[in-house]
N, C-alpha and C. Protein backbone atom coordinates (compact mmCIF):
# COMPACT_ATOMS: atom_id res chain seq x y z
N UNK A 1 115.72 44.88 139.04
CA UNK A 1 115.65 46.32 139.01
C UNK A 1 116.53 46.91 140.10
N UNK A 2 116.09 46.31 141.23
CA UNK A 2 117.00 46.83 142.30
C UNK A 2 119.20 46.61 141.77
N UNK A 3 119.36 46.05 141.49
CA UNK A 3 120.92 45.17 140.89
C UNK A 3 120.95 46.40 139.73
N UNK A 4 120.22 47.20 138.71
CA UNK A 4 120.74 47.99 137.73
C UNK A 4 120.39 49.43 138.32
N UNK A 5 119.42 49.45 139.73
CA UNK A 5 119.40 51.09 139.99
C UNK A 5 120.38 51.15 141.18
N UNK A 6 120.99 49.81 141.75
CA UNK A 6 121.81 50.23 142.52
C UNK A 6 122.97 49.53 142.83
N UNK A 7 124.23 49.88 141.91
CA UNK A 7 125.57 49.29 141.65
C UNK A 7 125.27 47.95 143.48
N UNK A 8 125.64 46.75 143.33
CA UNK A 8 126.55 46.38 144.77
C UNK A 8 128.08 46.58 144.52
N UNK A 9 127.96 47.15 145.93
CA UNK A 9 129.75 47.09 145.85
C UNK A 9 130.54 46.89 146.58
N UNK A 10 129.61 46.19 147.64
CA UNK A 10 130.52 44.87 148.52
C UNK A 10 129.08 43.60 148.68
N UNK A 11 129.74 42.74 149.66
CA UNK A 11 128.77 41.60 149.75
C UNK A 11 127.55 42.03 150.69
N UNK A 12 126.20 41.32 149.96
CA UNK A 12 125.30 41.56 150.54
C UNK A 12 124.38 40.52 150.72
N UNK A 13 123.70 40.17 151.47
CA UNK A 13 122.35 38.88 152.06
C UNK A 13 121.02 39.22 150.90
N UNK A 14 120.42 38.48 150.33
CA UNK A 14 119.17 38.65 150.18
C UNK A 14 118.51 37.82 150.84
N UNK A 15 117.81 37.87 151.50
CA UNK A 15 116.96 36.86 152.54
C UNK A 15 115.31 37.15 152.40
N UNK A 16 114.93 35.39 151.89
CA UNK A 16 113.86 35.28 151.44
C UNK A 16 112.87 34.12 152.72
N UNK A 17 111.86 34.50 152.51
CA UNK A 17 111.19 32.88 153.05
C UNK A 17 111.17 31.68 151.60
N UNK A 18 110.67 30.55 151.97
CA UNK A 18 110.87 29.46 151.57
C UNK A 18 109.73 29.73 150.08
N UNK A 19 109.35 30.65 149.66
CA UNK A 19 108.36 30.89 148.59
C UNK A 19 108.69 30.60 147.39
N UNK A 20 107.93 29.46 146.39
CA UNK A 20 108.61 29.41 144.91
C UNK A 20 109.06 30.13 144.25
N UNK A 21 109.04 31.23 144.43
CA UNK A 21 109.08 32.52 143.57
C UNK A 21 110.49 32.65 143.74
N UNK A 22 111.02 32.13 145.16
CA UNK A 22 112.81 32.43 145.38
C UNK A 22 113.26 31.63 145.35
N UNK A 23 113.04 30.33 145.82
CA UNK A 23 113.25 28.88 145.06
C UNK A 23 113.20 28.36 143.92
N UNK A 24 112.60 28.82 143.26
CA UNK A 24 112.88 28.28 141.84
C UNK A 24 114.57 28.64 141.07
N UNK A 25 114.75 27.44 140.50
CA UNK A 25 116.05 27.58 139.74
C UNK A 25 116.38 28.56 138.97
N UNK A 26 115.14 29.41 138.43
CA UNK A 26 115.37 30.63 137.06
C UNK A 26 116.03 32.14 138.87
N UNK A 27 115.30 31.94 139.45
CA UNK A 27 115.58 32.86 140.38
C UNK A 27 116.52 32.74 141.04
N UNK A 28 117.30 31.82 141.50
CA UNK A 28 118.07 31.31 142.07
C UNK A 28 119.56 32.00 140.90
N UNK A 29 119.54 31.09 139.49
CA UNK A 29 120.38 31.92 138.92
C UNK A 29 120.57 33.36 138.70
N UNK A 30 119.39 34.20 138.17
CA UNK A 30 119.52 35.43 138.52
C UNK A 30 120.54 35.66 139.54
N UNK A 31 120.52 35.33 140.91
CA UNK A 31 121.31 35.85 142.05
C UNK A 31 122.53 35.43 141.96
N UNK A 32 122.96 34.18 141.50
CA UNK A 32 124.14 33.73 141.42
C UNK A 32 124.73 34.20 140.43
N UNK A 33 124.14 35.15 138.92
CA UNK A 33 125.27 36.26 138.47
C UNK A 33 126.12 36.75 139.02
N UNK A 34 125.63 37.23 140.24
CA UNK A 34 126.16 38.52 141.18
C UNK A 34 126.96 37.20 142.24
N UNK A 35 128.26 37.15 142.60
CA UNK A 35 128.88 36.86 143.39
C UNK A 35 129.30 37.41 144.82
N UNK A 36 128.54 38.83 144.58
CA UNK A 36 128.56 39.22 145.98
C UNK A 36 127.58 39.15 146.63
N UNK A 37 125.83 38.61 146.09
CA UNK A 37 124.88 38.76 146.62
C UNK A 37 125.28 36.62 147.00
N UNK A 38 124.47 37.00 148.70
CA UNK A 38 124.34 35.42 149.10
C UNK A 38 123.38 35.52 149.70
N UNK A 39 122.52 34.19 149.64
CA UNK A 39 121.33 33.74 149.25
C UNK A 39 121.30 33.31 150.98
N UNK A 40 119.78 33.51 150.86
CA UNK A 40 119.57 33.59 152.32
C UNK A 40 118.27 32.99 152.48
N UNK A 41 117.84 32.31 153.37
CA UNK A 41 116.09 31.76 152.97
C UNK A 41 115.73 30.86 154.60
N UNK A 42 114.57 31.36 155.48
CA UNK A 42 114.38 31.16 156.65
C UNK A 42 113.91 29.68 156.48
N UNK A 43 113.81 29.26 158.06
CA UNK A 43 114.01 27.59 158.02
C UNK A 43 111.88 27.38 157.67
N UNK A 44 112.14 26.12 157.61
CA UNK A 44 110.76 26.03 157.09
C UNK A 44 109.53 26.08 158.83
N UNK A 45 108.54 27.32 158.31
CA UNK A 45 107.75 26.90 159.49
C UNK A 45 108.30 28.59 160.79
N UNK A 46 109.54 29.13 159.88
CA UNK A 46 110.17 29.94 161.08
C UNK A 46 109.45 31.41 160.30
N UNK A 47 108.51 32.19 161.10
CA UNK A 47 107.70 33.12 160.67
C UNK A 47 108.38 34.12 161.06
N UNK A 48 109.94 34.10 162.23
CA UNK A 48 109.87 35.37 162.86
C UNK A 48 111.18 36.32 161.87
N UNK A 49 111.51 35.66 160.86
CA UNK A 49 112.69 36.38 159.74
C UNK A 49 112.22 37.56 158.89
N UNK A 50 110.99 37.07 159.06
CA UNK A 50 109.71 37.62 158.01
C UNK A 50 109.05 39.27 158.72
N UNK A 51 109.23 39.65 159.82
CA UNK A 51 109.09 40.86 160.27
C UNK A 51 109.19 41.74 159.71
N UNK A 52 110.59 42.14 159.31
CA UNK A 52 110.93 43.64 158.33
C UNK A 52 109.79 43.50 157.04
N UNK A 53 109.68 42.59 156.33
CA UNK A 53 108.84 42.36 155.37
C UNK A 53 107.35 42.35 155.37
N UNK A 54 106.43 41.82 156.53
CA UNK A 54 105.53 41.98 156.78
C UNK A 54 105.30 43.48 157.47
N UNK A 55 106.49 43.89 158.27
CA UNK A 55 106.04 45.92 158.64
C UNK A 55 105.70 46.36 157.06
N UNK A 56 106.48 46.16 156.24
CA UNK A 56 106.81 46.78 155.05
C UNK A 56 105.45 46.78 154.32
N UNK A 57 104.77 45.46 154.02
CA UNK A 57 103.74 45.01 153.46
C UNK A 57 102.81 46.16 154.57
N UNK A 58 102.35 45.47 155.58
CA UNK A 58 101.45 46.28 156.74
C UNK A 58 101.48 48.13 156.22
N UNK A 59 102.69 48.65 155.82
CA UNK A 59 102.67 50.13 155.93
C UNK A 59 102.08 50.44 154.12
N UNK A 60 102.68 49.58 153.82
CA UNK A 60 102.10 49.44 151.82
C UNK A 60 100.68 49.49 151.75
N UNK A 61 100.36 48.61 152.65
CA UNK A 61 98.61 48.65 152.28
C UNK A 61 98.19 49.82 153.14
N UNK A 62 98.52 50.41 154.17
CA UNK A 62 97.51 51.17 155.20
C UNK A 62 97.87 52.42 154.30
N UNK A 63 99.02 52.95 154.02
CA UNK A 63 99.12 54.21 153.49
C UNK A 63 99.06 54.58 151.81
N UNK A 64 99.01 53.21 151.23
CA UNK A 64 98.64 53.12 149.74
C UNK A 64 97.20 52.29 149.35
N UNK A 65 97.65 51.09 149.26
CA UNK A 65 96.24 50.33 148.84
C UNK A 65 95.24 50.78 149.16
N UNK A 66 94.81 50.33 150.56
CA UNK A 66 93.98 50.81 151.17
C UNK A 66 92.93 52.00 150.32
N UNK A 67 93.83 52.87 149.64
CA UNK A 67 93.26 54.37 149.75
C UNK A 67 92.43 54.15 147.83
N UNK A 68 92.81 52.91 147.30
CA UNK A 68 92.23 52.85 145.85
C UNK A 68 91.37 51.90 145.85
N UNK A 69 90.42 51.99 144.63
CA UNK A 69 89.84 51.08 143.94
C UNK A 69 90.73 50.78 142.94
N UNK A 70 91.26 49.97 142.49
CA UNK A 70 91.78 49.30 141.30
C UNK A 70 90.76 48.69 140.08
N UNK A 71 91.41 49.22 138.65
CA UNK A 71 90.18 49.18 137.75
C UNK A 71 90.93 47.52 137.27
N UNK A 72 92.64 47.76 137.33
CA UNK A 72 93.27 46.59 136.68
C UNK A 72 94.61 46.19 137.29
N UNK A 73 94.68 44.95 136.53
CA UNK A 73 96.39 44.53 137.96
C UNK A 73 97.30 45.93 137.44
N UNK A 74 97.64 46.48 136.12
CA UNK A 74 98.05 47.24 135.58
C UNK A 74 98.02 48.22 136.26
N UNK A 75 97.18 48.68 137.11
CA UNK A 75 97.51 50.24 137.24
C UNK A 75 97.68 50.20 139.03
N UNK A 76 97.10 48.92 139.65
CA UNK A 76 98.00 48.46 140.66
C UNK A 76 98.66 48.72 140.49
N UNK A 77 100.11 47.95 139.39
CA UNK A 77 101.24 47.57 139.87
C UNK A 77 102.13 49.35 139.70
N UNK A 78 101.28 50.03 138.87
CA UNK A 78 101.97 51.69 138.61
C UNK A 78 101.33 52.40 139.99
N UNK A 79 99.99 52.00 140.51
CA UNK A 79 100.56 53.02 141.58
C UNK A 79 101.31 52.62 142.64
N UNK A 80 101.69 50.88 143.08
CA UNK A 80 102.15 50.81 144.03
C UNK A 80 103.53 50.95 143.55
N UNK A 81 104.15 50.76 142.54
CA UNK A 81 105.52 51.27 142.18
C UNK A 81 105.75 52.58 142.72
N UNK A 82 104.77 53.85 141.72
CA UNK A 82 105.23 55.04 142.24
C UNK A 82 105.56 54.90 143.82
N UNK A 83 104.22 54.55 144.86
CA UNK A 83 104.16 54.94 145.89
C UNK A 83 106.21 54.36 146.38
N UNK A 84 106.49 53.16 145.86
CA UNK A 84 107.63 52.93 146.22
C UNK A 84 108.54 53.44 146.05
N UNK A 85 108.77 53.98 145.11
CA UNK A 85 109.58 54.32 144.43
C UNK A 85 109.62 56.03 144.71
N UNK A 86 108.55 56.81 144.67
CA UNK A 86 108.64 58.23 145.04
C UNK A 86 108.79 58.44 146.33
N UNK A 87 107.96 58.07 147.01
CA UNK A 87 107.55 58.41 148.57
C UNK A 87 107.99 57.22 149.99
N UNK A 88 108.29 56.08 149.06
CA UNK A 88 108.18 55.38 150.34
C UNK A 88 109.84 55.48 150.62
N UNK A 89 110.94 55.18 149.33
CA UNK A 89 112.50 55.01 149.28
C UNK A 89 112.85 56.58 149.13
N UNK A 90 112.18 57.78 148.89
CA UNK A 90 112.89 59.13 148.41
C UNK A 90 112.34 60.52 149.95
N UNK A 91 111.58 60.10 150.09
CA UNK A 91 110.82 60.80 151.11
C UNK A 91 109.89 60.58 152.45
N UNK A 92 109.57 59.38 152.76
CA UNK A 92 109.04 58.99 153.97
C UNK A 92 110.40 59.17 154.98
N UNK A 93 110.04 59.25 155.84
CA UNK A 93 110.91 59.18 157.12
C UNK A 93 110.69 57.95 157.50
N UNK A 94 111.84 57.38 158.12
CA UNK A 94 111.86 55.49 158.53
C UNK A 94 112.51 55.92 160.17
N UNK A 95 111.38 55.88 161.32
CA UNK A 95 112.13 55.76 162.77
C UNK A 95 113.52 54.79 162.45
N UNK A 96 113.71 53.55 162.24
CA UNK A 96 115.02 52.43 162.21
C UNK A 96 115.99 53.44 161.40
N UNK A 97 115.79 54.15 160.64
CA UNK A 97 117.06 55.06 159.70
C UNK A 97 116.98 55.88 160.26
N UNK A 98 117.12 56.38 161.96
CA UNK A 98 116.67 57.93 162.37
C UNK A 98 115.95 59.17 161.89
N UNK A 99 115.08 58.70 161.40
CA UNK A 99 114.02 59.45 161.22
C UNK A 99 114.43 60.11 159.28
N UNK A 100 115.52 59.23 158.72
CA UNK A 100 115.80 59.60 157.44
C UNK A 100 115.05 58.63 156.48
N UNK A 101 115.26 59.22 155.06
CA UNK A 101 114.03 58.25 154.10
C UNK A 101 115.48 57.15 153.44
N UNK A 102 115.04 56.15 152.97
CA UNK A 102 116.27 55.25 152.79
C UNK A 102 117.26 55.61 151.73
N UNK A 103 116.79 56.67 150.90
CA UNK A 103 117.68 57.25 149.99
C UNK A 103 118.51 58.43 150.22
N UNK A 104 117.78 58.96 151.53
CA UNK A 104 118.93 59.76 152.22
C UNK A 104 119.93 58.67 153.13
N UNK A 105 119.62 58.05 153.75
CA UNK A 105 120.12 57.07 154.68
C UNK A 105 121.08 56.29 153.36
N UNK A 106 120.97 55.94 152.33
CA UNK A 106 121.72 54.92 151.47
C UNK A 106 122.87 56.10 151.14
N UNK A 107 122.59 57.27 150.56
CA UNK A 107 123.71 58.57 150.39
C UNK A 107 124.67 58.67 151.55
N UNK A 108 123.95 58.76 153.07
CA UNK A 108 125.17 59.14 154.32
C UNK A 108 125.77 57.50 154.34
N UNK A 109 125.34 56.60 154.17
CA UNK A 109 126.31 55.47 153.85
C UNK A 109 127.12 55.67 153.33
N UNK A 110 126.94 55.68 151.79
CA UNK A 110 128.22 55.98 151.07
C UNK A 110 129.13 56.92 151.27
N UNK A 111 129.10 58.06 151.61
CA UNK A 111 129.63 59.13 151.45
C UNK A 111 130.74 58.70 152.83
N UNK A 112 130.13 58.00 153.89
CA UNK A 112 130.77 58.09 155.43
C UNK A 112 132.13 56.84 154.80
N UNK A 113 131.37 55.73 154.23
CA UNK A 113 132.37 54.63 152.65
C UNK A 113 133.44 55.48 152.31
N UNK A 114 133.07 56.40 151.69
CA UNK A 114 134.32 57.19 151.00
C UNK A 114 135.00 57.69 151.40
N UNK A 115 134.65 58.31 152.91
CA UNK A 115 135.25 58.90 153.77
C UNK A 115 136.27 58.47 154.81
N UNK A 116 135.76 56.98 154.71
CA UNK A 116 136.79 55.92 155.95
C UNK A 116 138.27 55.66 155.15
């Protein structure tokens, strides 16, 4: 999803921990379509790569989960989408992006891109 809502258009890292889910061969190809994405995956046992991802998780549950009962995985997975997708990438403020939400912060990228 991320690869069709957002062209790459230079080289970029995806960096995973050692989890089957990114190890496996079906996933593995997925990424190797894309010749500009390179594959990235922390050493076994090394917890500290995993930071940005665990803030991320940590802020997902305190300002979303947290706040439901869930009747089904189904409506989990729609509200934690929205929450991602509306509020967390279009409108939260991120201190690390100066206080911008990552879809403003991904726009002054490009634009500063077009501008160099």
């Amino acid at each position: 999803m991320a690869q069709r809502n957002r062209p790459i258009i230079q080289e970029l890292i995806f960096h995973s921990d050692r989890g089957v889910q990114y190890a496996c061969d079906e996933f593995k190809c997925l990424l190797d379509r894309n010749p500009m994405i390179i594959r990235s995956m922390s050493r076994k046992g090394n917890c500290w790569d995993n930071s940005v991802a665990e803030s991320f998780f940590k802020t997902l549950k305190i300002e979303c989960v947290y706040h439901y009962i869930f009747t089904d995985k189904e409506q989990a997975a729609l509200i934690v989408f929205e929450y991602i997708e509306t509020w967390y990438n279009r409108k939260r403020l991120h201190s690390a992006l100066g206080d911008m939400s990552p879809e403003e912060f991904g726009k002054k990228l490009i634009k500063r891109k077009i501008a160099a």
